[in-house]
Protein backbone atom coordinates (compact mmCIF):
# COMPACT_ATOMS: atom_id res chain seq x y z
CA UNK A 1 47.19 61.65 -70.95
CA UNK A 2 50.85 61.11 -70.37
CA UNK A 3 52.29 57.47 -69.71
CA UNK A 4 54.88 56.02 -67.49
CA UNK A 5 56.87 53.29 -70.06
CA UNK A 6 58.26 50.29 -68.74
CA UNK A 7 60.99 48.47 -70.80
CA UNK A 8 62.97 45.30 -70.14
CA UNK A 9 64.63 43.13 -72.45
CA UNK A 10 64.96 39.52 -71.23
CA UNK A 11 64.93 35.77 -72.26
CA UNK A 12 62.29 34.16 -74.24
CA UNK A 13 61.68 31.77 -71.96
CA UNK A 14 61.08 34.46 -68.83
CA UNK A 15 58.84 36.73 -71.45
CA UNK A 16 55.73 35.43 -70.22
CA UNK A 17 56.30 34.61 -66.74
CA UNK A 18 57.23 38.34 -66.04
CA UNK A 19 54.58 39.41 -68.54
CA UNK A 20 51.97 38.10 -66.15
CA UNK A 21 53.63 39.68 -63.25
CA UNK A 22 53.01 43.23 -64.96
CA UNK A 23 49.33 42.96 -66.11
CA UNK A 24 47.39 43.67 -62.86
CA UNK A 25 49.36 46.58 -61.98
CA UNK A 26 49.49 48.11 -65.59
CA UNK A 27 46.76 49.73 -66.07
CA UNK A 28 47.87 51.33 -69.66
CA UNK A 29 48.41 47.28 -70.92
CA UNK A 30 51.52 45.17 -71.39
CA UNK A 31 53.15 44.01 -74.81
CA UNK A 32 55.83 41.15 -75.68
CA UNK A 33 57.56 41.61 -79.21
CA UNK A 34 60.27 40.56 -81.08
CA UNK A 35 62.79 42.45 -83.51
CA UNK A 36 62.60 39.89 -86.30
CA UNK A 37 60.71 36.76 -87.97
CA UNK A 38 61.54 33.87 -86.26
CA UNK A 39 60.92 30.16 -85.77
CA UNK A 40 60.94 28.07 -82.86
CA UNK A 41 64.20 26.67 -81.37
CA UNK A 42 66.50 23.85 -83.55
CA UNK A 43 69.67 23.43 -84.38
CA UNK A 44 70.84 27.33 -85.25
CA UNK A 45 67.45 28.39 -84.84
CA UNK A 46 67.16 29.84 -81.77
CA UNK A 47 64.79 32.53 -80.58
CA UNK A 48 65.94 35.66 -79.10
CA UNK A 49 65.38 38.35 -76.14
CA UNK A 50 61.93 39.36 -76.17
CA UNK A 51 60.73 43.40 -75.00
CA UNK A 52 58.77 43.64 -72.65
CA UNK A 53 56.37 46.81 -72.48
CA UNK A 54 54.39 48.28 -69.86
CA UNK A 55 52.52 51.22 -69.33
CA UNK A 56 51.00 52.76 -66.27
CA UNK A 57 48.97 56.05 -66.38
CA UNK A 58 50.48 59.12 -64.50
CA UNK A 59 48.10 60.32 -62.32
CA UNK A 60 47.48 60.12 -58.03
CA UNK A 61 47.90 56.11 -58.27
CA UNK A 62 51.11 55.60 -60.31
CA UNK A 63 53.65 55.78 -57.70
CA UNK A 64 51.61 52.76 -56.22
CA UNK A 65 51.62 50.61 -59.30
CA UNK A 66 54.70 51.45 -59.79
CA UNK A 67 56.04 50.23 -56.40
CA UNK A 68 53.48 46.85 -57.06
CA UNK A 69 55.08 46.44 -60.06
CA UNK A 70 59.09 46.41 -58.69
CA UNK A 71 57.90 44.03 -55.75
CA UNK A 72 56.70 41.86 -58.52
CA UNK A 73 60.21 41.85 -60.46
CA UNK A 74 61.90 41.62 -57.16
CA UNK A 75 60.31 38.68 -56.34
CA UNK A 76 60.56 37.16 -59.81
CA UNK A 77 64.46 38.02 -60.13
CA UNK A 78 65.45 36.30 -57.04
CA UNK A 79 63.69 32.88 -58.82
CA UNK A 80 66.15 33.93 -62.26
CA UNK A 81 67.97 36.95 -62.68
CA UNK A 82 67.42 39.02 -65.28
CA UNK A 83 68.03 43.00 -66.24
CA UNK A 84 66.38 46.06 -64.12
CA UNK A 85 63.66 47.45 -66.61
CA UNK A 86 64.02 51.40 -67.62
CA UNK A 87 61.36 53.43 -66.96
CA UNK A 88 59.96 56.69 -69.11
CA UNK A 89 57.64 59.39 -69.31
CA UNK A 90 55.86 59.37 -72.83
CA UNK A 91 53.37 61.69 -74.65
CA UNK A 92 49.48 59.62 -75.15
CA UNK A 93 50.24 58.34 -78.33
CA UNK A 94 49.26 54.99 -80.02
CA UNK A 95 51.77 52.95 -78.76
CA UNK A 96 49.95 49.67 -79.16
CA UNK A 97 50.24 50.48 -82.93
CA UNK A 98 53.85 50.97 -82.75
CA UNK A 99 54.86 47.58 -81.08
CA UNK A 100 52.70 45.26 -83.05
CA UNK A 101 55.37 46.43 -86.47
CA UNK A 102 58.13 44.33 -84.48
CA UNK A 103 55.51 41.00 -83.95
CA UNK A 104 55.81 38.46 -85.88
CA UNK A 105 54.90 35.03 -86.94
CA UNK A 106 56.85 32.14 -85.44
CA UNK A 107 56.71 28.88 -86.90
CA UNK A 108 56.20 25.60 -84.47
CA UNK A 109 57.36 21.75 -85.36
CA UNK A 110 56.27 21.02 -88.56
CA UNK A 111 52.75 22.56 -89.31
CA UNK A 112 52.26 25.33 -87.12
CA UNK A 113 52.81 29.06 -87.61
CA UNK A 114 51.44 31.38 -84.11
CA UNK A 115 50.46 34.82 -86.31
CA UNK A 116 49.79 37.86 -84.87
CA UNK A 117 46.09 38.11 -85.32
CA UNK A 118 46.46 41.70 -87.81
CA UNK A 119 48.78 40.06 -89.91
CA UNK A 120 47.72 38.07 -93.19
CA UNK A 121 48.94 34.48 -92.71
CA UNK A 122 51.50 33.11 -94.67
CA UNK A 123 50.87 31.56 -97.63
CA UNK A 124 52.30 28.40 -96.69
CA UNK A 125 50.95 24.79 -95.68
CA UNK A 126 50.89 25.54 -91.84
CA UNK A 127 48.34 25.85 -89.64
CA UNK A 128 48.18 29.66 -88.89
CA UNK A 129 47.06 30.25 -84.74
CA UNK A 130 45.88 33.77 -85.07
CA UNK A 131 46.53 34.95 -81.25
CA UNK A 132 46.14 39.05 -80.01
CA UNK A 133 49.83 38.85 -78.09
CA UNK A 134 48.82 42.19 -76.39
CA UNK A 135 47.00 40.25 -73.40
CA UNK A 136 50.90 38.82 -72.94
CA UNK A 137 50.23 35.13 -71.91
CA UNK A 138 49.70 32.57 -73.59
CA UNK A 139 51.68 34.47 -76.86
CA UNK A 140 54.08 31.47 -78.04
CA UNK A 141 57.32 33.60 -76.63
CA UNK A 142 57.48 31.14 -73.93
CA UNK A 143 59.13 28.12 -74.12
CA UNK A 144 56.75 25.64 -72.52
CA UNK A 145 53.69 27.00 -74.75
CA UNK A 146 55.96 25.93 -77.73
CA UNK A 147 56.53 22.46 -76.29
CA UNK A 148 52.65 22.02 -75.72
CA UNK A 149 52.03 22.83 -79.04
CA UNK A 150 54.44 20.36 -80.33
CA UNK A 151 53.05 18.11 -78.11
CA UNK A 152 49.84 18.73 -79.37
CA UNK A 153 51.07 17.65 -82.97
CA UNK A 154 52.56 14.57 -81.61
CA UNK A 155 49.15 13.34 -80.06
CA UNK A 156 46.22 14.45 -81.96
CA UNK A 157 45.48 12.04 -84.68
CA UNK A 158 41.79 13.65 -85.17
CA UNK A 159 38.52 13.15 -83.29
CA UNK A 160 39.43 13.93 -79.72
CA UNK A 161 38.14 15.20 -77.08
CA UNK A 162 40.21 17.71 -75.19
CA UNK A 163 40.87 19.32 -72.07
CA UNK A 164 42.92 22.58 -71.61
CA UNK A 165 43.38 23.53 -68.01
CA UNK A 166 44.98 26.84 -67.74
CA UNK A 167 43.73 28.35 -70.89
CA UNK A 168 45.03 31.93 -70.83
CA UNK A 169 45.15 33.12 -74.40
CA UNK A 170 43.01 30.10 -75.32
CA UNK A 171 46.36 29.14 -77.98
CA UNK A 172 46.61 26.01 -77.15
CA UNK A 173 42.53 25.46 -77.68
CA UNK A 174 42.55 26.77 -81.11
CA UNK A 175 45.77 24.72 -81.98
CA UNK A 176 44.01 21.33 -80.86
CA UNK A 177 41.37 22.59 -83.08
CA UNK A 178 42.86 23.15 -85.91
CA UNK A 179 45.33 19.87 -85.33
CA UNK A 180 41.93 17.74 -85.68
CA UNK A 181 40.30 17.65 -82.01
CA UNK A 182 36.59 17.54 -81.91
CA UNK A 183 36.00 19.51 -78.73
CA UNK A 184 37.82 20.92 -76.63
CA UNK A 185 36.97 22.23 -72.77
CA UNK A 186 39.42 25.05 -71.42
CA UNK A 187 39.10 26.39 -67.73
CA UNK A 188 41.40 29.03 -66.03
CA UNK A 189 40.97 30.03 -62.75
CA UNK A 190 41.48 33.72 -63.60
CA UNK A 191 38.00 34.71 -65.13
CA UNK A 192 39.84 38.21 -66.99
CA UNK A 193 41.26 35.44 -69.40
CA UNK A 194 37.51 33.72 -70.47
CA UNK A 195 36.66 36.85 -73.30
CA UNK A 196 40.03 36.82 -74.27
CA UNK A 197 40.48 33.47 -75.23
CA UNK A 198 37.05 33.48 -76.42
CA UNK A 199 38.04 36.21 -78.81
CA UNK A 200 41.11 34.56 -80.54
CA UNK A 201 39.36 31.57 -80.89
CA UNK A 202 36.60 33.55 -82.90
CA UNK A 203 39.44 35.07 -85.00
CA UNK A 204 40.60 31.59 -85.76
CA UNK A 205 37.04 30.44 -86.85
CA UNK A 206 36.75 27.81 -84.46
CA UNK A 207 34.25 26.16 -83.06
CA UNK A 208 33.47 23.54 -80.79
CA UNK A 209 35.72 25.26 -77.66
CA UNK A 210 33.95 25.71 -74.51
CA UNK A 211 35.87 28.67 -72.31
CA UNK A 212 34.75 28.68 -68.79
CA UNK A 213 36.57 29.72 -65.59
CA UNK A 214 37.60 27.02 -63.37
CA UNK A 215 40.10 24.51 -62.64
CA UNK A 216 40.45 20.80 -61.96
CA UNK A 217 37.36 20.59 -60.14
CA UNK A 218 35.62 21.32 -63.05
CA UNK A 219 37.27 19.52 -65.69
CA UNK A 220 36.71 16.27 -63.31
CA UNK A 221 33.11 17.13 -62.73
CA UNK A 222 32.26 17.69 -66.62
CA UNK A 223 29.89 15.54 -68.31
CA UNK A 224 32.59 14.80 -70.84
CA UNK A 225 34.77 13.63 -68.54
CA UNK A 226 37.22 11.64 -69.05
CA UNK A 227 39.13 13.22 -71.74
CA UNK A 228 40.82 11.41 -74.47
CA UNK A 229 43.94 14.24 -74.30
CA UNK A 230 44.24 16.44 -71.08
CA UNK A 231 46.80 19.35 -71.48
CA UNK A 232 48.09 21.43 -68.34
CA UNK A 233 50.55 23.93 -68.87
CA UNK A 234 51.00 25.87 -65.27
CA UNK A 235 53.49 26.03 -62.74
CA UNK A 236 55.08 23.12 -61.17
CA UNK A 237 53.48 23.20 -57.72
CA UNK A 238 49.97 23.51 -59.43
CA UNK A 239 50.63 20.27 -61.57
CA UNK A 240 51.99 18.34 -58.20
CA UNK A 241 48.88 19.52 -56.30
CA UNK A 242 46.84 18.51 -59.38
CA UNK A 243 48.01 14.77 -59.47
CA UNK A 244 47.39 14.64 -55.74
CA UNK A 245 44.08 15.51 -55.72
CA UNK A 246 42.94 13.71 -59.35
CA UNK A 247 43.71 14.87 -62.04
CA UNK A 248 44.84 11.08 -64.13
CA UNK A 249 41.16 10.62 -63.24
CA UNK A 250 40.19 13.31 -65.53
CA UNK A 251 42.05 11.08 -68.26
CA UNK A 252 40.43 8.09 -70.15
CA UNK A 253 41.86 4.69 -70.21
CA UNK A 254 44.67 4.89 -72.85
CA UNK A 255 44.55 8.69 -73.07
CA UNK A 256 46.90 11.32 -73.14
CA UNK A 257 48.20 13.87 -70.66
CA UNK A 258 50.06 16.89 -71.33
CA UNK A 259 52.42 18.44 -68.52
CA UNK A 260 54.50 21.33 -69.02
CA UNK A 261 55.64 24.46 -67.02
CA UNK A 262 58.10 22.81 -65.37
CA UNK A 263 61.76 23.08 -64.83
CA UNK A 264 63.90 20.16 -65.30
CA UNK A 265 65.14 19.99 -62.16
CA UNK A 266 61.28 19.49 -61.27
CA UNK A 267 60.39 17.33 -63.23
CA UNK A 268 61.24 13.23 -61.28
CA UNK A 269 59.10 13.62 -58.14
CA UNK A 270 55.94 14.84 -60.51
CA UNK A 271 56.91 11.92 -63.11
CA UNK A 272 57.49 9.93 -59.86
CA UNK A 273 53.51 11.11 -58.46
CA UNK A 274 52.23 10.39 -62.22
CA UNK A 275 53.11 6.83 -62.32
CA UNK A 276 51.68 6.39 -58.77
CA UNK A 277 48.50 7.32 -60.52
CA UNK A 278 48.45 5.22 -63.43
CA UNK A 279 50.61 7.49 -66.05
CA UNK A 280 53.41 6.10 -68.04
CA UNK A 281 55.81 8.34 -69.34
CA UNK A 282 56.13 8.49 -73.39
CA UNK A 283 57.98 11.18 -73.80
CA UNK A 284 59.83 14.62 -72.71
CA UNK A 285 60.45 17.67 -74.79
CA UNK A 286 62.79 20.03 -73.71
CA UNK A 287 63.96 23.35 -74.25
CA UNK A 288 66.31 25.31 -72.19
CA UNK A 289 65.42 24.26 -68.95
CA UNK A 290 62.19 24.01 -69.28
CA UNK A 291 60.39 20.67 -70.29
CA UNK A 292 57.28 19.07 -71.65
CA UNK A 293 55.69 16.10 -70.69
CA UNK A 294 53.55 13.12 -72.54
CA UNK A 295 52.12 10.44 -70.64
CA UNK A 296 49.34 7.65 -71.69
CA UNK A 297 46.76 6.73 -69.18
CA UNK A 298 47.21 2.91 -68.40
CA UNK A 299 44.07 0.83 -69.32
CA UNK A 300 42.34 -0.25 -66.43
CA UNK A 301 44.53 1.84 -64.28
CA UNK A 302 43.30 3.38 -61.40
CA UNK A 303 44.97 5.83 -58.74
CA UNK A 304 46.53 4.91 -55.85
């Protein structure tokens, strides 16, 4: 079989986004790599453009995916610009094989390394999140997965109980995991990301994570429920309709909530909504534009 290649070279921070944008159209898969070994953003340390691969089959349908597939970066570009992707015929080869040699580990805050999950950790004190990158969300090339994890860091002291809402690649699971969480519940409402996440949390040798598809509903209807540390790392307009419809109740008295995805310039009306409902702001991480946000449940709070 003979492939049609898409390439485009962008951001770190839009890696993911766009990544997402490609996967229901390419039916060949989508990768995100890196030329070299980096670490997360500090001073001097910054990552740098990410490839972005996709591959569509030629056959009857590929003019069709291919047109899905420009709507989608059309759409997408007029949010952020960013470069048109190339496109090229290639022979069937093993081309999955041939990005993974430019994926590599990145380190996170102070104890975290995100490994590609064929690569031998490194022999180092960090905690190594083994993650398949080929699924293309939820990879650590996007900025507001690297503030959740250092988030993460910040606020697990060891025992809790967890809730990830928006699981994707189930990275942010395994990380609470390994940072000392006792259980962890993840939901995402798009059911072709339960195995997957299930899969890299088996190749971490984790246990106690419960993948299931859902959403808020779910995580306020669980038995466990509330949750000493609820994480949510989706788009802004998800988060807002979140808080309106419940989600601090999903958070114990004196818990934690996680909130990232967001831009900055969207961040005061949701910090404005999360006070409303009992939230006080501890903290914001930020990189590029993007931020992360901690907030603490007030004790005997409850929603307006």
């Amino acid at each position: 079989m003979t492939w049609l290649e898409l390439t485009l070279i962008v951001e770190s921070e839009l890696a993911d986004d766009i990544a997402a944008a490609l996967i229901p159209h390419a039916d060949g898969g989508v990768s995100i790599s890196t030329s070299q070994i980096q670490d997360a953003p500090g001073p001097g340390n910054p990552i740098g453009p990410m490839t972005i691969k996709a591959y569509i089959s030629v056959d009857e349908d590929m003019e069709t995916r291919r047109a899905h597939i420009e709507r989608a970066l059309h759409f997408l570009g007029r949010i952020r610009a960013f470069p048109e992707p190339s496109f090229h015929i290639i022979a069937d080869e093993n081309w999955q094989g041939k990005w993974k040699q430019n994926y590599h580990p990145i380190n996170v805050g102070a104890n975290m390394a995100i490994v590609p999950a064929w690569e031998q950790p490194p022999e180092t004190d960090r905690i190594s999140i083994l993650i398949d990158p080929g699924m293309a969300f939820g990879t650590g090339a996007h900025p507001t997965t690297r503030l959740c994890l250092l988030a993460l860091e910040q606020s697990i002291s060891g025992g809790e109980q967890v809730a990830d809402l928006g699981a994707g690649s189930g990275i942010l699971s395994v990380a609470a995991r390994k940072l000392g969480a006792a259980k962890i519940h993840a939901w995402d409402i798009d059911p072709i990301t339960i195995p997957v996440a299930r899969e890299n949390a088996e190749l971490n040798k984790v246990d106690t994570i419960e993948f299931e598809t859902g959403g808020l509903e779910e995580c306020i209807s669980s038995p466990d429920a509330p949750f000493d540390l609820v994480v949510a790392n989706i788009f802004a307009h998800v988060i807002t309709s979140m808080l309106e419809n419940g989600l601090a109740d999903s958070v114990s008295p004196g818990g934690r909530l996680i909130l990232s995805g967001i831009l900055e310039e969207q961040l005061p009306p949701i910090l404005a909504l999360a006070s409303k409902n009992g939230l006080t702001l501890l903290e914001i991480l930020r990189e590029s534009d993007w931020t992360a946000s901690i907030l603490e449940k007030e004790k005997g709070a409850a929603p307006l």
